[in-house]
Structures are given as structure tokens and as C-alpha cells.
PDB file of N, CA and C in Angstrom:
ATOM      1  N   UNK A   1      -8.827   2.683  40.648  1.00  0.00           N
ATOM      2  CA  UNK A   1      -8.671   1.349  40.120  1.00  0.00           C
ATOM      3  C   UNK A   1      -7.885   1.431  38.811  1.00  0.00           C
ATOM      4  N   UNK A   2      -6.856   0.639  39.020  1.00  0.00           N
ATOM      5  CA  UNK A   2      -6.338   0.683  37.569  1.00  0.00           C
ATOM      6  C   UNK A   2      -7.491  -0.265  36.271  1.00  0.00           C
ATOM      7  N   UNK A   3      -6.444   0.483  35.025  1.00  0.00           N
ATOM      8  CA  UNK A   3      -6.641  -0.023  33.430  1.00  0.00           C
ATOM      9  C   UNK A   3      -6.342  -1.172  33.621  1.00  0.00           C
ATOM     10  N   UNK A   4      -6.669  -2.463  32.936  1.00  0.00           N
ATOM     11  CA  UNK A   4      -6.027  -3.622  32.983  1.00  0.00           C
ATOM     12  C   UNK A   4      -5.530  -3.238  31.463  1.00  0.00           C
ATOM     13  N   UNK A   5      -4.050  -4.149  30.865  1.00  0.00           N
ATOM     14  CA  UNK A   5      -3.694  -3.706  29.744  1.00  0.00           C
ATOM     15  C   UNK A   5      -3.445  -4.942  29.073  1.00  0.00           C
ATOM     16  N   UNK A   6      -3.260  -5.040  27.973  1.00  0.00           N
ATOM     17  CA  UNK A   6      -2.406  -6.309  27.500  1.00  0.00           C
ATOM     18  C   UNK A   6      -1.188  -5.771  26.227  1.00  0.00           C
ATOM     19  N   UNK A   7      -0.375  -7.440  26.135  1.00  0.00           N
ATOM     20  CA  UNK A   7       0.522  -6.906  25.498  1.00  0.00           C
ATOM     21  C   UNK A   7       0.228  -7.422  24.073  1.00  0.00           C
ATOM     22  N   UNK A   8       0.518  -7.013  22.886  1.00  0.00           N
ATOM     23  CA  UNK A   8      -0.129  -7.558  21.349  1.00  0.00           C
ATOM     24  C   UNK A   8       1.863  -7.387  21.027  1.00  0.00           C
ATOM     25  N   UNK A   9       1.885  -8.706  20.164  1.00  0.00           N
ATOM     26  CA  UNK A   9       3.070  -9.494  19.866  1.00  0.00           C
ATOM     27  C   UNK A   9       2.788  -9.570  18.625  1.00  0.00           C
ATOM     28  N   UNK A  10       3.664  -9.051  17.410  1.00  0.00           N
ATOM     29  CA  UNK A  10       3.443  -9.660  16.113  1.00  0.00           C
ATOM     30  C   UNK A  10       4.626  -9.277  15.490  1.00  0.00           C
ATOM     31  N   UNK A  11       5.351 -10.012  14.278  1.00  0.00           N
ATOM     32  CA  UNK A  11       6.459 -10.185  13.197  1.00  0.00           C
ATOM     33  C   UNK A  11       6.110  -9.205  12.439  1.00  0.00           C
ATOM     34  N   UNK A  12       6.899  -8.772  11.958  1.00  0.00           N
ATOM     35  CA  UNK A  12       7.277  -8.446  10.382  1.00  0.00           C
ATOM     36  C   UNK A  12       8.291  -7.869   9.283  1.00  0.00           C
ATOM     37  N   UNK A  13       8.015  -7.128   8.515  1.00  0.00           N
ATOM     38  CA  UNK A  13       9.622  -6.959   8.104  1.00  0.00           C
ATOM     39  C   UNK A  13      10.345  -6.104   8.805  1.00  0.00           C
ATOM     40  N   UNK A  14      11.673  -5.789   8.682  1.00  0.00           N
ATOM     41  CA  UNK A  14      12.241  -5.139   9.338  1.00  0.00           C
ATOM     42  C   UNK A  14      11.989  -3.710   9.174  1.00  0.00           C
ATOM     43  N   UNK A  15      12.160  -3.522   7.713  1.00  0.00           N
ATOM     44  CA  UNK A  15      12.511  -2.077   6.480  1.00  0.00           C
ATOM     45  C   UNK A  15      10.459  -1.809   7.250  1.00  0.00           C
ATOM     46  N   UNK A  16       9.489  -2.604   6.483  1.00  0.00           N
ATOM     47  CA  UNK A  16       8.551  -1.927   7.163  1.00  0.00           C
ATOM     48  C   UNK A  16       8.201  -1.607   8.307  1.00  0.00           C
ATOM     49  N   UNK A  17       8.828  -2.081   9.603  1.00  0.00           N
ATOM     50  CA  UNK A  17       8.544  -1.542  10.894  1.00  0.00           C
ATOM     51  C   UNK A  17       8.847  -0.368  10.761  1.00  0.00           C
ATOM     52  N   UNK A  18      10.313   0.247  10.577  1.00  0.00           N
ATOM     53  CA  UNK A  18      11.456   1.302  10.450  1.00  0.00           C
ATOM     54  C   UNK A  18      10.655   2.204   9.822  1.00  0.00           C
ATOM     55  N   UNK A  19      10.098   1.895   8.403  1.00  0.00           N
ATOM     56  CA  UNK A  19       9.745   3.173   7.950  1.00  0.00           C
ATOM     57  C   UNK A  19       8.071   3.306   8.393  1.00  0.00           C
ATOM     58  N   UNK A  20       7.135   2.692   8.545  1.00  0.00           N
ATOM     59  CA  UNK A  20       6.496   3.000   9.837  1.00  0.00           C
ATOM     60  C   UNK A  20       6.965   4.057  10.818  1.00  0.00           C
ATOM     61  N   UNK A  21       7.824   3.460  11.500  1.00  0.00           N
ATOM     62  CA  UNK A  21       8.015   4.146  13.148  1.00  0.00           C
ATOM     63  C   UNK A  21       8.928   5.195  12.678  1.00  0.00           C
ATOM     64  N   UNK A  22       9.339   5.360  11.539  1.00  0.00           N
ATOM     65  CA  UNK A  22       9.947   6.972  10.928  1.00  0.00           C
ATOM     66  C   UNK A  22       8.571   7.637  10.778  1.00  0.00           C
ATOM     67  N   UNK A  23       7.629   7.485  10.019  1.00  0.00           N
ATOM     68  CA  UNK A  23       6.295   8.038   9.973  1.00  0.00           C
ATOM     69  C   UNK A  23       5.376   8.374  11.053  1.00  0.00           C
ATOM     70  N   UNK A  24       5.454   7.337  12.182  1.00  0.00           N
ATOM     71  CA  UNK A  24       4.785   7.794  13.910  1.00  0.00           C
ATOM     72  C   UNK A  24       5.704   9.014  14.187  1.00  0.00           C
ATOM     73  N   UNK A  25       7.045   8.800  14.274  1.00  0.00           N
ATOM     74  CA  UNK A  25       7.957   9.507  15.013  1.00  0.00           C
ATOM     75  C   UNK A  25       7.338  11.063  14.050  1.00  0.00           C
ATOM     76  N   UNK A  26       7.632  11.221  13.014  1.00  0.00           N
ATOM     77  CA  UNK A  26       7.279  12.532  12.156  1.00  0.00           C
ATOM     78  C   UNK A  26       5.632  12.806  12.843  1.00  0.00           C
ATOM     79  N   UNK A  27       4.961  12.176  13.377  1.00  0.00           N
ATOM     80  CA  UNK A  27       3.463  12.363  13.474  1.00  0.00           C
ATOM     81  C   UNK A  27       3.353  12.798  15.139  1.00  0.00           C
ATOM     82  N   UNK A  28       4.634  12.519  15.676  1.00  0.00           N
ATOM     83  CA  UNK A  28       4.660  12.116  17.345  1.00  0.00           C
ATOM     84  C   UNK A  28       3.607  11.193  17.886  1.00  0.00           C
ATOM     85  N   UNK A  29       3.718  10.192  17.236  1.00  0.00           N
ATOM     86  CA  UNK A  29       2.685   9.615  18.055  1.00  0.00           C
ATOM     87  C   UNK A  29       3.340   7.722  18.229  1.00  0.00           C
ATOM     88  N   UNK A  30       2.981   7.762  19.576  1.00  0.00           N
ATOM     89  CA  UNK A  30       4.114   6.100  19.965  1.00  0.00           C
ATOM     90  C   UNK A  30       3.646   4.901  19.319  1.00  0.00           C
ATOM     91  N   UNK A  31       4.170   4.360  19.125  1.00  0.00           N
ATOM     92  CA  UNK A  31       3.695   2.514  18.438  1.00  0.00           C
ATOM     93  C   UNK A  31       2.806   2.370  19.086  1.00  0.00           C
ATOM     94  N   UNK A  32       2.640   2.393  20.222  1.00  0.00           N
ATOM     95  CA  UNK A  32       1.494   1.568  21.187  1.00  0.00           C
ATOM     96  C   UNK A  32       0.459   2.118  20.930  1.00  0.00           C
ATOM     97  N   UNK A  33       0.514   3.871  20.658  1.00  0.00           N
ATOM     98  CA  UNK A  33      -0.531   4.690  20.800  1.00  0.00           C
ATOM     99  C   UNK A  33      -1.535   4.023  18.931  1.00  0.00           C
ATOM    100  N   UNK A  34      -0.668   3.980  18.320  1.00  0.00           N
ATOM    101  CA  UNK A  34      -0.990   3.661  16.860  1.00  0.00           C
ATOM    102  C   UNK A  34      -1.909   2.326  16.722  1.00  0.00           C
ATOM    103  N   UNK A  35      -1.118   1.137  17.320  1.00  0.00           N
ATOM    104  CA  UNK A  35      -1.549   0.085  17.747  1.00  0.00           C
ATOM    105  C   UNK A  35      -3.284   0.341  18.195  1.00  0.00           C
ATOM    106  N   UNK A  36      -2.982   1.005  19.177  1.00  0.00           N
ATOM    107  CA  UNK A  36      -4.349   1.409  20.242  1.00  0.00           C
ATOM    108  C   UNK A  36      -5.254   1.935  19.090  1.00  0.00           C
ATOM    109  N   UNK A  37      -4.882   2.691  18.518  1.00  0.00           N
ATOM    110  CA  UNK A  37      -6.085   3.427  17.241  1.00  0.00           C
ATOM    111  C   UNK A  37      -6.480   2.637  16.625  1.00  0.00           C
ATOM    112  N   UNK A  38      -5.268   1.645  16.090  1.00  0.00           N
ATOM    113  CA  UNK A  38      -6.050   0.733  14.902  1.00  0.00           C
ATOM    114  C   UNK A  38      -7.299   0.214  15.622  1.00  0.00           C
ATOM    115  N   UNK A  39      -6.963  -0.720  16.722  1.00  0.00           N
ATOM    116  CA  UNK A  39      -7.543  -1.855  17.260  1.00  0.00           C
ATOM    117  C   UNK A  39      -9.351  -1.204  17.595  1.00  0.00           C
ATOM    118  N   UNK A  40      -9.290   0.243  17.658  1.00  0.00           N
ATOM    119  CA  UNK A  40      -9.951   0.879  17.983  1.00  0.00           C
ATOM    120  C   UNK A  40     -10.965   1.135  16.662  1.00  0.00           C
ATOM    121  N   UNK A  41     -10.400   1.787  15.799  1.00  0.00           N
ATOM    122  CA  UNK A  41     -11.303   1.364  14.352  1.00  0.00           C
ATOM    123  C   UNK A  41     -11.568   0.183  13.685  1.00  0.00           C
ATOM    124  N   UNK A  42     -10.753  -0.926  14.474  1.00  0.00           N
ATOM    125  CA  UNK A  42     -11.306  -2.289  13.946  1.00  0.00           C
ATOM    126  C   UNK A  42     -12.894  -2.192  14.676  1.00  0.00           C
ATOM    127  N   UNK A  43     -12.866  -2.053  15.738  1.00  0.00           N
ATOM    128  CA  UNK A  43     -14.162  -1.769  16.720  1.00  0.00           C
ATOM    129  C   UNK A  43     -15.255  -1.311  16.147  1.00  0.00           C
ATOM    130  N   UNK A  44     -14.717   0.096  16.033  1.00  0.00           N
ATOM    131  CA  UNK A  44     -15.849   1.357  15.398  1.00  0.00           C
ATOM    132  C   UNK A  44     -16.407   1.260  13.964  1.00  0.00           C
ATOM    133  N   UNK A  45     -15.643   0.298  13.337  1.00  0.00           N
ATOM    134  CA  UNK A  45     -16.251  -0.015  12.012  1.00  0.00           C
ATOM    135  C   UNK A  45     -16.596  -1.588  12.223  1.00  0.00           C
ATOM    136  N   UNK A  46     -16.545  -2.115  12.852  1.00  0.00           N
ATOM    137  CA  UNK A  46     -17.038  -4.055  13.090  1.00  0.00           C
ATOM    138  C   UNK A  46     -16.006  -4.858  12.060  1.00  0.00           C
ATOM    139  N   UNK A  47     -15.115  -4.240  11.397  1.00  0.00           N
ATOM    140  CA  UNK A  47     -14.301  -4.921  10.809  1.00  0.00           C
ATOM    141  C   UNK A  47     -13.024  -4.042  10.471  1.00  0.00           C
ATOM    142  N   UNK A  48     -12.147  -4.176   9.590  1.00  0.00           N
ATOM    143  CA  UNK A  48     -10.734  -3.626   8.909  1.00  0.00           C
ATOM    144  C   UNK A  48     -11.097  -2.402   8.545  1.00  0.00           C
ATOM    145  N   UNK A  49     -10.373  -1.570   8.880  1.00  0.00           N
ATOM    146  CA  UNK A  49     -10.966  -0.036   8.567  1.00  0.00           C
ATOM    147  C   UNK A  49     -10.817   1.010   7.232  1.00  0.00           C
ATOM    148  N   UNK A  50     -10.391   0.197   6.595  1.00  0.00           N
ATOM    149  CA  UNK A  50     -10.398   0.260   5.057  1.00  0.00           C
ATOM    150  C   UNK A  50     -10.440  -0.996   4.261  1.00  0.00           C
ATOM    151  N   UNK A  51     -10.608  -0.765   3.077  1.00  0.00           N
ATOM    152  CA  UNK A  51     -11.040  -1.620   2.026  1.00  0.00           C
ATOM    153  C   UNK A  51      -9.973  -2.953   1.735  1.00  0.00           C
ATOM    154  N   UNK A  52     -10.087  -3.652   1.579  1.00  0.00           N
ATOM    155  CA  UNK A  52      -9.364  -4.856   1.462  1.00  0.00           C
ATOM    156  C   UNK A  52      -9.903  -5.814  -0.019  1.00  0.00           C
ATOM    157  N   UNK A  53      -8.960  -5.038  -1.256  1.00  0.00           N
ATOM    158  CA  UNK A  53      -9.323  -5.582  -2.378  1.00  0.00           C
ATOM    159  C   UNK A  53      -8.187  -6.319  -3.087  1.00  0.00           C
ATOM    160  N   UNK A  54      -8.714  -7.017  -4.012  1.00  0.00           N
ATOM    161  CA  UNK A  54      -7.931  -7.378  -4.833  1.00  0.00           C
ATOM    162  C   UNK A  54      -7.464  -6.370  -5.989  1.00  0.00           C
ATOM    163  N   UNK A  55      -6.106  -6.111  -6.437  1.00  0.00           N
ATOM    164  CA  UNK A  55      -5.817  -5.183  -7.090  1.00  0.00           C
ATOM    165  C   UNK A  55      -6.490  -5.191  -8.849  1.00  0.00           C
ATOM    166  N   UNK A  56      -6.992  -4.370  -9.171  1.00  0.00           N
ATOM    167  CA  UNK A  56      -7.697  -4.808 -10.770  1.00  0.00           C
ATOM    168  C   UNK A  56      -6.518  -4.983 -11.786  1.00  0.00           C
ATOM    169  N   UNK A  57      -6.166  -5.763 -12.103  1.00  0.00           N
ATOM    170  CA  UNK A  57      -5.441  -6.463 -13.484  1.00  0.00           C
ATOM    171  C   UNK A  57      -6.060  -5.697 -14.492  1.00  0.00           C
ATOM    172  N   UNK A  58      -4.771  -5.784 -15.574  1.00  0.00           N
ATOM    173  CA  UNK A  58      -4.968  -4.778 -16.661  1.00  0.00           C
ATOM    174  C   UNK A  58      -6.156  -5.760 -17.504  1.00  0.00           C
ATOM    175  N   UNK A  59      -6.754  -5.516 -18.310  1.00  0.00           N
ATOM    176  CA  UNK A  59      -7.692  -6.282 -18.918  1.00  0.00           C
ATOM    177  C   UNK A  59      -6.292  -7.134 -20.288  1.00  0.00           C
ATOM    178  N   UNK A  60      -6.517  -8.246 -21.090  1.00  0.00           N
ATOM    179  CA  UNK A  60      -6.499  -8.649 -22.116  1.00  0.00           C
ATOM    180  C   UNK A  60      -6.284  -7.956 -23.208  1.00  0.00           C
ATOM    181  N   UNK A  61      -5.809  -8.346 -24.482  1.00  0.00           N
ATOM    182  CA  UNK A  61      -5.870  -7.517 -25.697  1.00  0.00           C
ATOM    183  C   UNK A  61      -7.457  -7.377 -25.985  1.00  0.00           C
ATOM    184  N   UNK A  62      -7.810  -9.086 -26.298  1.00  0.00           N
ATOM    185  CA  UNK A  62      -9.126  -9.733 -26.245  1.00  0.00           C
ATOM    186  C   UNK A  62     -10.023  -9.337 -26.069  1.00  0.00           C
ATOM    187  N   UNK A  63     -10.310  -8.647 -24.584  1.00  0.00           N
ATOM    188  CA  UNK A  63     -11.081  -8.179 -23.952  1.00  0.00           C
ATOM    189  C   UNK A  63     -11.360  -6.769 -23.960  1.00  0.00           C
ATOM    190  N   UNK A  64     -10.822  -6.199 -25.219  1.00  0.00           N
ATOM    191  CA  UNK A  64     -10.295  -4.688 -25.363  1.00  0.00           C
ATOM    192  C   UNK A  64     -11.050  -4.471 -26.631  1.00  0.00           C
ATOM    193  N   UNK A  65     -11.923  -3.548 -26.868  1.00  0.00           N
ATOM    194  CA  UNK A  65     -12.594  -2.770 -28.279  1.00  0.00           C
ATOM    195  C   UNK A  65     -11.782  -2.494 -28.543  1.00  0.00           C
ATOM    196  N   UNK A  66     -12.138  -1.994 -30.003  1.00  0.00           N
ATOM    197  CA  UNK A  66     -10.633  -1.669 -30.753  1.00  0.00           C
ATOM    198  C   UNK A  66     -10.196  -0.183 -30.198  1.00  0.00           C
ATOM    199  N   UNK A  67     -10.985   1.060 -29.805  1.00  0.00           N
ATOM    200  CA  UNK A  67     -11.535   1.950 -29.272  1.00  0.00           C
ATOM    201  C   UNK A  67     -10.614   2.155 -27.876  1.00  0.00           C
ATOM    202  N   UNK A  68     -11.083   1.050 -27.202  1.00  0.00           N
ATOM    203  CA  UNK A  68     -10.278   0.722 -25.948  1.00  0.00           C
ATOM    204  C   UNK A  68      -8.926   0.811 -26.177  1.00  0.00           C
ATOM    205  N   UNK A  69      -8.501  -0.206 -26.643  1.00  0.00           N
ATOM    206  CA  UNK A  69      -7.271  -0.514 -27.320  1.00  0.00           C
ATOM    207  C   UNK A  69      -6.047   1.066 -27.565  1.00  0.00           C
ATOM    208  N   UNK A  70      -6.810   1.847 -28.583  1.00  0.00           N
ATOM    209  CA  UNK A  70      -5.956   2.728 -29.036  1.00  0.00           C
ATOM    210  C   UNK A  70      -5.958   3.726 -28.099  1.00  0.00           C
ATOM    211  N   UNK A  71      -7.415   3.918 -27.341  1.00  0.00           N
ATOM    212  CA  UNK A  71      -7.130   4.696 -25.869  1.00  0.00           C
ATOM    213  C   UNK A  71      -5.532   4.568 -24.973  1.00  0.00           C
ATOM    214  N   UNK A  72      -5.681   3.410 -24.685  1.00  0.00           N
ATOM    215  CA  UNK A  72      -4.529   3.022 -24.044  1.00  0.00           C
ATOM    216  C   UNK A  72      -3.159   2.874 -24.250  1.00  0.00           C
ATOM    217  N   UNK A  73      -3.205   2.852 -25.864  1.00  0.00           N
ATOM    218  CA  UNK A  73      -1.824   2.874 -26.518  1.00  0.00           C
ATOM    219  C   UNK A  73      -1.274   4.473 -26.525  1.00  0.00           C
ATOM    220  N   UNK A  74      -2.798   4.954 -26.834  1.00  0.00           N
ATOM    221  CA  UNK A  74      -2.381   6.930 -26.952  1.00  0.00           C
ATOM    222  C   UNK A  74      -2.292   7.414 -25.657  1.00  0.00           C
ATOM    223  N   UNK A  75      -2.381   6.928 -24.305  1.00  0.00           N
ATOM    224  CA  UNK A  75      -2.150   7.385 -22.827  1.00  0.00           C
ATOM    225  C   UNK A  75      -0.632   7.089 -22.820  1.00  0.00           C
ATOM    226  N   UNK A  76      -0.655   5.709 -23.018  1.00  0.00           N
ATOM    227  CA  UNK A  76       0.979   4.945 -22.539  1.00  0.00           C
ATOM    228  C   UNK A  76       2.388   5.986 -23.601  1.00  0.00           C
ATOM    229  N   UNK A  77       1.658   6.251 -24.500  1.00  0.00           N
ATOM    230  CA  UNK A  77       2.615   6.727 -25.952  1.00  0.00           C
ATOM    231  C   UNK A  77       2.459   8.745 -25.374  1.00  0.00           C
ATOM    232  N   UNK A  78       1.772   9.073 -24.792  1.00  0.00           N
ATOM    233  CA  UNK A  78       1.819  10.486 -24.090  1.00  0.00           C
ATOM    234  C   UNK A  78       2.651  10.532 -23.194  1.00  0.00           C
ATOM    235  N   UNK A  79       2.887   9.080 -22.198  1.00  0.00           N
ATOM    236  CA  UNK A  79       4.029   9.275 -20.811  1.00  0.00           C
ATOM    237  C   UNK A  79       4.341   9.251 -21.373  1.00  0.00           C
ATOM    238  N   UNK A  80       5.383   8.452 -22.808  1.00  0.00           N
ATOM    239  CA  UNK A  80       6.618   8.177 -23.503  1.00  0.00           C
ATOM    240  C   UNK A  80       7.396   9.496 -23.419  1.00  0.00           C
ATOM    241  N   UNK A  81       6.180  10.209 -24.151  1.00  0.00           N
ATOM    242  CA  UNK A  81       6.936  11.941 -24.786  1.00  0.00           C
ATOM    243  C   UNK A  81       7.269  12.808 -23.765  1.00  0.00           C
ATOM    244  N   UNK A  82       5.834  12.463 -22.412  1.00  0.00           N
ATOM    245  CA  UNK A  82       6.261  13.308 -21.457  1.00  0.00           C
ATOM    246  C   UNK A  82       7.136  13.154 -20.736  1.00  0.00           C
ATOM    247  N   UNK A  83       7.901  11.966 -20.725  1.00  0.00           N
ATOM    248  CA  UNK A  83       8.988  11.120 -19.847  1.00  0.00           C
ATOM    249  C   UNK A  83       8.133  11.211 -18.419  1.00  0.00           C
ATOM    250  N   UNK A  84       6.853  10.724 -18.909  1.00  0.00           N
ATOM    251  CA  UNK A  84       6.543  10.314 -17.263  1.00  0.00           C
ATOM    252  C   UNK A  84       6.249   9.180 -16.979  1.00  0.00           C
ATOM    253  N   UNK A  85       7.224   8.294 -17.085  1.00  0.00           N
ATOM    254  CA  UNK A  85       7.917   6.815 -16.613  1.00  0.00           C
ATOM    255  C   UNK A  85       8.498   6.639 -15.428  1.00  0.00           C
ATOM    256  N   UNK A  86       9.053   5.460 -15.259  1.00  0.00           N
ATOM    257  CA  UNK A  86       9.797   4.763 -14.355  1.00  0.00           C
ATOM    258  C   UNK A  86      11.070   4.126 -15.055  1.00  0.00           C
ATOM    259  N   UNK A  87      12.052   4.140 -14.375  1.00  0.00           N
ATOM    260  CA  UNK A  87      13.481   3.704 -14.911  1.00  0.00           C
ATOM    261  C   UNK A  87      12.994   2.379 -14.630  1.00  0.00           C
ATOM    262  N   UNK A  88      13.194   1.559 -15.839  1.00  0.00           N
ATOM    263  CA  UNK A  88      12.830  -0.076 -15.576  1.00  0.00           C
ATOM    264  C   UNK A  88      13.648  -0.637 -15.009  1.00  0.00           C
ATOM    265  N   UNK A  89      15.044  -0.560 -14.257  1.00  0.00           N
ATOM    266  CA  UNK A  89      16.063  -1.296 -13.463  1.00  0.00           C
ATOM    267  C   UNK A  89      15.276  -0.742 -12.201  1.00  0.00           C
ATOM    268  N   UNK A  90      14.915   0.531 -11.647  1.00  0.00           N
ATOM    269  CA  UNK A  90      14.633   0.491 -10.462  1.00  0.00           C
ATOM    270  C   UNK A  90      13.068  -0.046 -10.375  1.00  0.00           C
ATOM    271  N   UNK A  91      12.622  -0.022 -11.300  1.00  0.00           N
ATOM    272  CA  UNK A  91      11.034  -0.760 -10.735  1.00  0.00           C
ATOM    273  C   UNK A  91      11.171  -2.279 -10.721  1.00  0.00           C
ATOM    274  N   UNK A  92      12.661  -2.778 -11.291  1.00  0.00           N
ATOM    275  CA  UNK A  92      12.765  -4.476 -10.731  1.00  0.00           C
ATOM    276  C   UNK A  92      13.242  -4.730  -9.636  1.00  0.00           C
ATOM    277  N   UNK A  93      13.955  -3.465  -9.405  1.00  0.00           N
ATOM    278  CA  UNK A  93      14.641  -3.704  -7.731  1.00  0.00           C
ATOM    279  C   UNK A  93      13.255  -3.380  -6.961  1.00  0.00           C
ATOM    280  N   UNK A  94      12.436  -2.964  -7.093  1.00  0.00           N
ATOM    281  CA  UNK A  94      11.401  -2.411  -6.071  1.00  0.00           C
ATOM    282  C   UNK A  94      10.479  -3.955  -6.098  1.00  0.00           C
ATOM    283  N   UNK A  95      10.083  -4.179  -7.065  1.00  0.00           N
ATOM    284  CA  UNK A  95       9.478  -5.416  -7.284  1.00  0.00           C
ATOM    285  C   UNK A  95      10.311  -7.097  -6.606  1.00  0.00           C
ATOM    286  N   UNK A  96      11.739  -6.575  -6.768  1.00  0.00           N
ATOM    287  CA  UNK A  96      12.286  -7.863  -6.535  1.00  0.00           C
ATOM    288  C   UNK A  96      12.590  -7.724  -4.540  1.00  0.00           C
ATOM    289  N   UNK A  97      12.572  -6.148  -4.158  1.00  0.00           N
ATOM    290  CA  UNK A  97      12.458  -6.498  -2.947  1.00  0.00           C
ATOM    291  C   UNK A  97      11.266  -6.854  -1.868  1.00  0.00           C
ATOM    292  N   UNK A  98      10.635  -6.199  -2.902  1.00  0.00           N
ATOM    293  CA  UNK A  98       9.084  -6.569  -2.607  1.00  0.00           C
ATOM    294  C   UNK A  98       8.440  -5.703  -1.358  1.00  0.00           C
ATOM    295  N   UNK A  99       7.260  -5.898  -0.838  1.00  0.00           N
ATOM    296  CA  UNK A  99       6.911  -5.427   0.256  1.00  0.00           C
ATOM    297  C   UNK A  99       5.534  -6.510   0.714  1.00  0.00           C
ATOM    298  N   UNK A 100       6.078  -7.399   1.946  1.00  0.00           N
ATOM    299  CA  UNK A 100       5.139  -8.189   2.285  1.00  0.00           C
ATOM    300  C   UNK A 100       4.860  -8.073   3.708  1.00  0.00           C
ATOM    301  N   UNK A 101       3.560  -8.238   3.865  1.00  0.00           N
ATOM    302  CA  UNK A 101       2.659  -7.537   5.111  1.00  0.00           C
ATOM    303  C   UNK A 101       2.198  -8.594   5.383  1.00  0.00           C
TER     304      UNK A 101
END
């Protein structure tokens, strides 16, 4: 007796399908087969198979001990020296192309 199967239809960006199905292809494993897993840990866990949060926002000045405060100025002022930044033209292109799911 056969499987009965169905077919699952959905949009999205282009750039994220692509680099997706560059990532299956490196993994060998087919869209459908991927598809099939998710749908499968939606199951095995009764819901989304990881966490689904809202991202935490930096806190306020306000909301910052003074303590706090200079913590964070002496982390941010350590990348400075270590040059472990981001070129601010490419983190607006990354931001301005965005990535929506």
C-alpha cells in the first residue's frame, strides 16, 4: 500500500531560499527531506522547535547604575583598541537589505 503524500507551498525571499538550499546541498540533504524534519519536530516537541523570542534591547542610560554604565563603556572602548568592530557602511547595507522570514 502506498504513503499518501502531500504537497506544502510557501513564499519567500529569494537570497534566503538560495542560501538555505546552498546549506542542504553542503549537508546532502533535499528540501523536501528538510521540510519533512521540520514538520516532524514541530510534532515531537507540540510546538516550534526552538525558542521564539523577542530580541533583548540594550537597556537606557536611565536604567543603568553608574557601575553598569562604565562596565559597558570599558567593553565597547576594549573592541575600539582591539579593532573588534564592524565597518559601519557594511552593517547599513546588511541592515538596509534586511532579512525577512
Amino acid at each position: 500500500m502506498a504513503t499518501k503524500t502531500a504537497n506544502v507551498n510557501s513564499r519567500m525571499k529569494l537570497d534566503i531560499k538560495q542560501r538555505a538550499e546552498e546549506i542542504l546541498e553542503q549537508l546532502g540533504i533535499p528540501r523536501s527531506v528538510a521540510i519533512d524534519m521540520f514538520y516532524r519536530q514541530i510534532i515531537a516537541h507540540n510546538g516550534i522547535p526552538f525558542s521564539l523570542t523577542l530580541p533583548v534591547s540594550a537597556p537606557a542610560r536611565d536604567e543603568l547604575t553608574s557601575a553598569q554604565f562604565d562596565k559597558m563603556m570599558e567593553t565597547g572602548l576594549k573592541q575600539a583598541e582591539e579593532d573588534d568592530s564592524f565597518d559601519m557602511a557594511e552593517v547599513f547595507d546588511e541592515l538596509e537589505g534586511g532579512i525577512y522570514v
